[in-house]
C-alpha atoms as a PDB file:
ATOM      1  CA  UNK A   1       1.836  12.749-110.945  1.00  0.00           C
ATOM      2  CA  UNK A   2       1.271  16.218-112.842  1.00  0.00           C
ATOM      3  CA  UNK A   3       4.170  17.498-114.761  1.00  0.00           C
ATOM      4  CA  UNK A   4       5.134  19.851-112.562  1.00  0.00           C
ATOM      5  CA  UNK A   5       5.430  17.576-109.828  1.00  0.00           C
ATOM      6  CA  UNK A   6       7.568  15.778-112.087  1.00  0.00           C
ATOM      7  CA  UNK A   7       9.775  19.266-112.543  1.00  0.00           C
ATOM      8  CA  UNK A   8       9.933  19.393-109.369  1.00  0.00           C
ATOM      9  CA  UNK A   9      11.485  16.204-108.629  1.00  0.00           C
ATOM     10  CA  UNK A  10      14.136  16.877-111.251  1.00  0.00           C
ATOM     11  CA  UNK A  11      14.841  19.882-109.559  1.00  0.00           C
ATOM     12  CA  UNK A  12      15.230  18.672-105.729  1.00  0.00           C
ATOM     13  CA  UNK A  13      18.250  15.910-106.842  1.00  0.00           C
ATOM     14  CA  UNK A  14      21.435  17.114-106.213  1.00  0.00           C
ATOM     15  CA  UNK A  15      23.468  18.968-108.191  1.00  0.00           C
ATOM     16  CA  UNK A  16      27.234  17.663-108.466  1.00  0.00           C
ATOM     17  CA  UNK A  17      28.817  20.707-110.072  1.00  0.00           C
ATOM     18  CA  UNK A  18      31.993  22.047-108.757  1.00  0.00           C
ATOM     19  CA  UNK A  19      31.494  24.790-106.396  1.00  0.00           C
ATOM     20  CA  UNK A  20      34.178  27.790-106.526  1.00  0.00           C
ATOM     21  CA  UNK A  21      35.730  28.191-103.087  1.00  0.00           C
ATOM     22  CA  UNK A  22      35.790  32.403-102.943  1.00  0.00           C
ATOM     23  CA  UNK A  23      36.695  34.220 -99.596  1.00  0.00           C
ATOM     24  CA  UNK A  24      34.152  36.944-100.368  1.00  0.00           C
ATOM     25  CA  UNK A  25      35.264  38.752 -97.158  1.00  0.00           C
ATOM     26  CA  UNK A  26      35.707  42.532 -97.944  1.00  0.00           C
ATOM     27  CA  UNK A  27      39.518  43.231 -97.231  1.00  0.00           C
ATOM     28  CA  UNK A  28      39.672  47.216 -96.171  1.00  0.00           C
ATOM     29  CA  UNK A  29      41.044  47.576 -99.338  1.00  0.00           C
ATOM     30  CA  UNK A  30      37.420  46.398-101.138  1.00  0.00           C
ATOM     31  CA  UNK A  31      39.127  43.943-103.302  1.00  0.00           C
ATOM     32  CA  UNK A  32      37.956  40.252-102.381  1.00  0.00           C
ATOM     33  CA  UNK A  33      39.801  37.941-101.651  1.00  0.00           C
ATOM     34  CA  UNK A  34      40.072  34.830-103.845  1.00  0.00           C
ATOM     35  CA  UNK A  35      41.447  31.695-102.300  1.00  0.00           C
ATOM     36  CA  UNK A  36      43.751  30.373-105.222  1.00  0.00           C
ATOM     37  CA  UNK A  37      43.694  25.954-104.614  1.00  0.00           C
ATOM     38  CA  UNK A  38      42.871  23.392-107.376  1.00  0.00           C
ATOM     39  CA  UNK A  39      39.083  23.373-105.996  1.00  0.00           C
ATOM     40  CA  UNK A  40      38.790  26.170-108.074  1.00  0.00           C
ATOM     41  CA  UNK A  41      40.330  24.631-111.184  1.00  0.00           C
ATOM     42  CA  UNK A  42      43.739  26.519-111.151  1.00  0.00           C
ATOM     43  CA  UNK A  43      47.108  25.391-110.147  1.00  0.00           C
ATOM     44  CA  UNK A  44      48.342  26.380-107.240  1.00  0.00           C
ATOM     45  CA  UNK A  45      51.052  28.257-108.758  1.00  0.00           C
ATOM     46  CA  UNK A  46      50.188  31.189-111.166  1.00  0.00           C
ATOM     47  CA  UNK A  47      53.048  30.271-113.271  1.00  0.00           C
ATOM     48  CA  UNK A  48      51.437  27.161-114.290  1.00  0.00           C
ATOM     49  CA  UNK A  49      48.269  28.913-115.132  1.00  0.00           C
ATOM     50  CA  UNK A  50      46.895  28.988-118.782  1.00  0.00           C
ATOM     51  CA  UNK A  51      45.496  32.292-120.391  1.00  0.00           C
ATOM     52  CA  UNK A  52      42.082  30.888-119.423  1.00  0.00           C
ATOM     53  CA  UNK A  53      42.524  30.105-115.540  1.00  0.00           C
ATOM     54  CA  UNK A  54      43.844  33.961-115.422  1.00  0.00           C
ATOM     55  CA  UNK A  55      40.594  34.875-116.900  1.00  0.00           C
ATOM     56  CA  UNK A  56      38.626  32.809-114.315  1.00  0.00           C
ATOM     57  CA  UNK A  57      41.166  34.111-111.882  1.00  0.00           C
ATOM     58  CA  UNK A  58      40.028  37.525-112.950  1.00  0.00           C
ATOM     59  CA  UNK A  59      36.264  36.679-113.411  1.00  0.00           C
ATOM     60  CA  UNK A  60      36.069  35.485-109.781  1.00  0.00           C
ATOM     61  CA  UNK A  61      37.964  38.435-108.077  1.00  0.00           C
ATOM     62  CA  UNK A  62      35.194  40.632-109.408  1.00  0.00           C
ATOM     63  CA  UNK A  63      36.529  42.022-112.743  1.00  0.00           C
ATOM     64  CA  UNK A  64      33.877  40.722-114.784  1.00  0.00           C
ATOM     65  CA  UNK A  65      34.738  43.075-117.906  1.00  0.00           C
ATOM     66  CA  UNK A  66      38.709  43.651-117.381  1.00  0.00           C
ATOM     67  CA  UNK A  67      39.099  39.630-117.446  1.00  0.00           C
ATOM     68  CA  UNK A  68      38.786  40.031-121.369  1.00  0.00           C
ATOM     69  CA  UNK A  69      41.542  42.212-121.549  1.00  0.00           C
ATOM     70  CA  UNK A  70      43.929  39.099-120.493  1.00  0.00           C
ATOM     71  CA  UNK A  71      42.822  36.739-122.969  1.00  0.00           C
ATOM     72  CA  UNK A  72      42.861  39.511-126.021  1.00  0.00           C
ATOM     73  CA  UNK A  73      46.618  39.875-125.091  1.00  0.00           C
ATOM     74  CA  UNK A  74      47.077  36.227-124.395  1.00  0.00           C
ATOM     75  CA  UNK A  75      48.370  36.778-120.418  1.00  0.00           C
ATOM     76  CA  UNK A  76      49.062  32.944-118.967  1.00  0.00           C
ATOM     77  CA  UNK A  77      50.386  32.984-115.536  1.00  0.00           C
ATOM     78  CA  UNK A  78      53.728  33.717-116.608  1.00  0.00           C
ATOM     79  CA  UNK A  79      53.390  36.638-118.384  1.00  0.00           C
ATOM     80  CA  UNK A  80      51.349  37.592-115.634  1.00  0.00           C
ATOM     81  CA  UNK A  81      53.848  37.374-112.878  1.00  0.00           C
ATOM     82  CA  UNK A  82      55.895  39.280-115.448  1.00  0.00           C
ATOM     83  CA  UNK A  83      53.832  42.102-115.571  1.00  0.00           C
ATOM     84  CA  UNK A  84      55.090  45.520-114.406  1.00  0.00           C
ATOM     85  CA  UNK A  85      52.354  48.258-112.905  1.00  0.00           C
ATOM     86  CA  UNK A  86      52.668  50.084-116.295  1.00  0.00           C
ATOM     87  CA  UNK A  87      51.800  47.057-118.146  1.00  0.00           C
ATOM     88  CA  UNK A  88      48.635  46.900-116.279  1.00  0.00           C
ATOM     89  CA  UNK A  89      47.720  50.351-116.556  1.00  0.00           C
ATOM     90  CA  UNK A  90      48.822  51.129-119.842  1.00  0.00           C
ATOM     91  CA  UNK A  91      49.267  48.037-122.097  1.00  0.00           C
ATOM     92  CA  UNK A  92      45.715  46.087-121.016  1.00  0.00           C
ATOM     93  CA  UNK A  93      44.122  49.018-122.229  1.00  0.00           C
ATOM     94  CA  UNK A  94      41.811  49.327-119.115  1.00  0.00           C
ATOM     95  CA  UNK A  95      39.762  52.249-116.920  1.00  0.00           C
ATOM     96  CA  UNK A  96      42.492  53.628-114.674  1.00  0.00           C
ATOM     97  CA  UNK A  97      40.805  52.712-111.137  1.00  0.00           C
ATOM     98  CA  UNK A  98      40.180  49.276-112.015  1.00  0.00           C
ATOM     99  CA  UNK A  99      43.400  48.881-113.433  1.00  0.00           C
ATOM    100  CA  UNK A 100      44.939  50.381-110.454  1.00  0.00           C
ATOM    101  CA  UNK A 101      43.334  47.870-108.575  1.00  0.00           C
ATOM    102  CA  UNK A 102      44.282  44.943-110.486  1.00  0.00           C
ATOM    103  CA  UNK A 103      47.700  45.458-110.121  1.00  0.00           C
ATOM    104  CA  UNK A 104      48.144  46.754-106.374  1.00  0.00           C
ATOM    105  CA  UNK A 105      45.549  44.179-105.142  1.00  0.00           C
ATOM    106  CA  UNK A 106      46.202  40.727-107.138  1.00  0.00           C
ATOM    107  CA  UNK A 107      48.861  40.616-109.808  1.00  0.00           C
ATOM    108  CA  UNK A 108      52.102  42.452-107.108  1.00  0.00           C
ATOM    109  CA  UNK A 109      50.291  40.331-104.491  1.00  0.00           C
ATOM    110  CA  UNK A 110      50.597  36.783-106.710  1.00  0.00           C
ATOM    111  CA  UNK A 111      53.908  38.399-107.597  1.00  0.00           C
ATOM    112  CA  UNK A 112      55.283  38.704-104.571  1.00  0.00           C
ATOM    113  CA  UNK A 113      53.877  35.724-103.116  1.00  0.00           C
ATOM    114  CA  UNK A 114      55.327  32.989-105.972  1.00  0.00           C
ATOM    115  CA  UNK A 115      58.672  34.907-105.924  1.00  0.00           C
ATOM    116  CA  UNK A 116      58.375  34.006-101.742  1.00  0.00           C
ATOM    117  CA  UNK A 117      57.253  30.206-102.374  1.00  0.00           C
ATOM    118  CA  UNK A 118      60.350  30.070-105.072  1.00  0.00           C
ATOM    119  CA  UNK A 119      63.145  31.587-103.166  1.00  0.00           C
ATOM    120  CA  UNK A 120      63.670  28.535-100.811  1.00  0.00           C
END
């Protein structure tokens, strides 16, 4: 057997890594959906979320360079659902449109949906 045979080998085993379940279905908005389980390594519940799984949170959804922005200021899922639309847009320090985005699209939205689950 060459040594690239032998690469090759390697290379056909399977790989056990966690796989991140995204929805990556355009909504008509042209954010992307992010289905938010513990396959993806998050709680459930953003208010159990570390600074970090907001990052990934943020990572995932498509904000590749705004994710940073959480972890300068230290945003856990808390302070996250605490967040008003001039916190996002003014206080993150980000480009308006993505900002804009941020908030109408995923942080009102996780909002709105833990203050529905917690209401019962």
């Amino acid at each position: 057997m060459s040594l690239l045979e032998g690469v090759v080998a390697e290379v056909k085993e399977p790989c056990s890594l966690p796989m991140l379940s995204v929805d990556m279905e355009n909504k008509e908005n042209g954010s992307v959906g992010v289905k938010n389980s513990m396959e993806n390594g998050r709680p459930p519940d953003p208010a159990d979320w570390a600074v970090m799984d907001v990052v990934d949170y943020f990572r995932t959804a498509g904000f590749e360079e705004q994710a940073s922005a959480f972890q300068e200021q230290e945003i856990d899922g808390k302070s996250l659902l605490l967040m008003t639309r001039n916190d996002v847009l003014t206080g993150l320090q980000l480009k308006l449109g993505p900002a804009l985005k941020i908030y109408e699209y995923h942080v009102k939205p996780l909002q709105t949906k833990h203050l529905k689950n917690n209401s019962s």
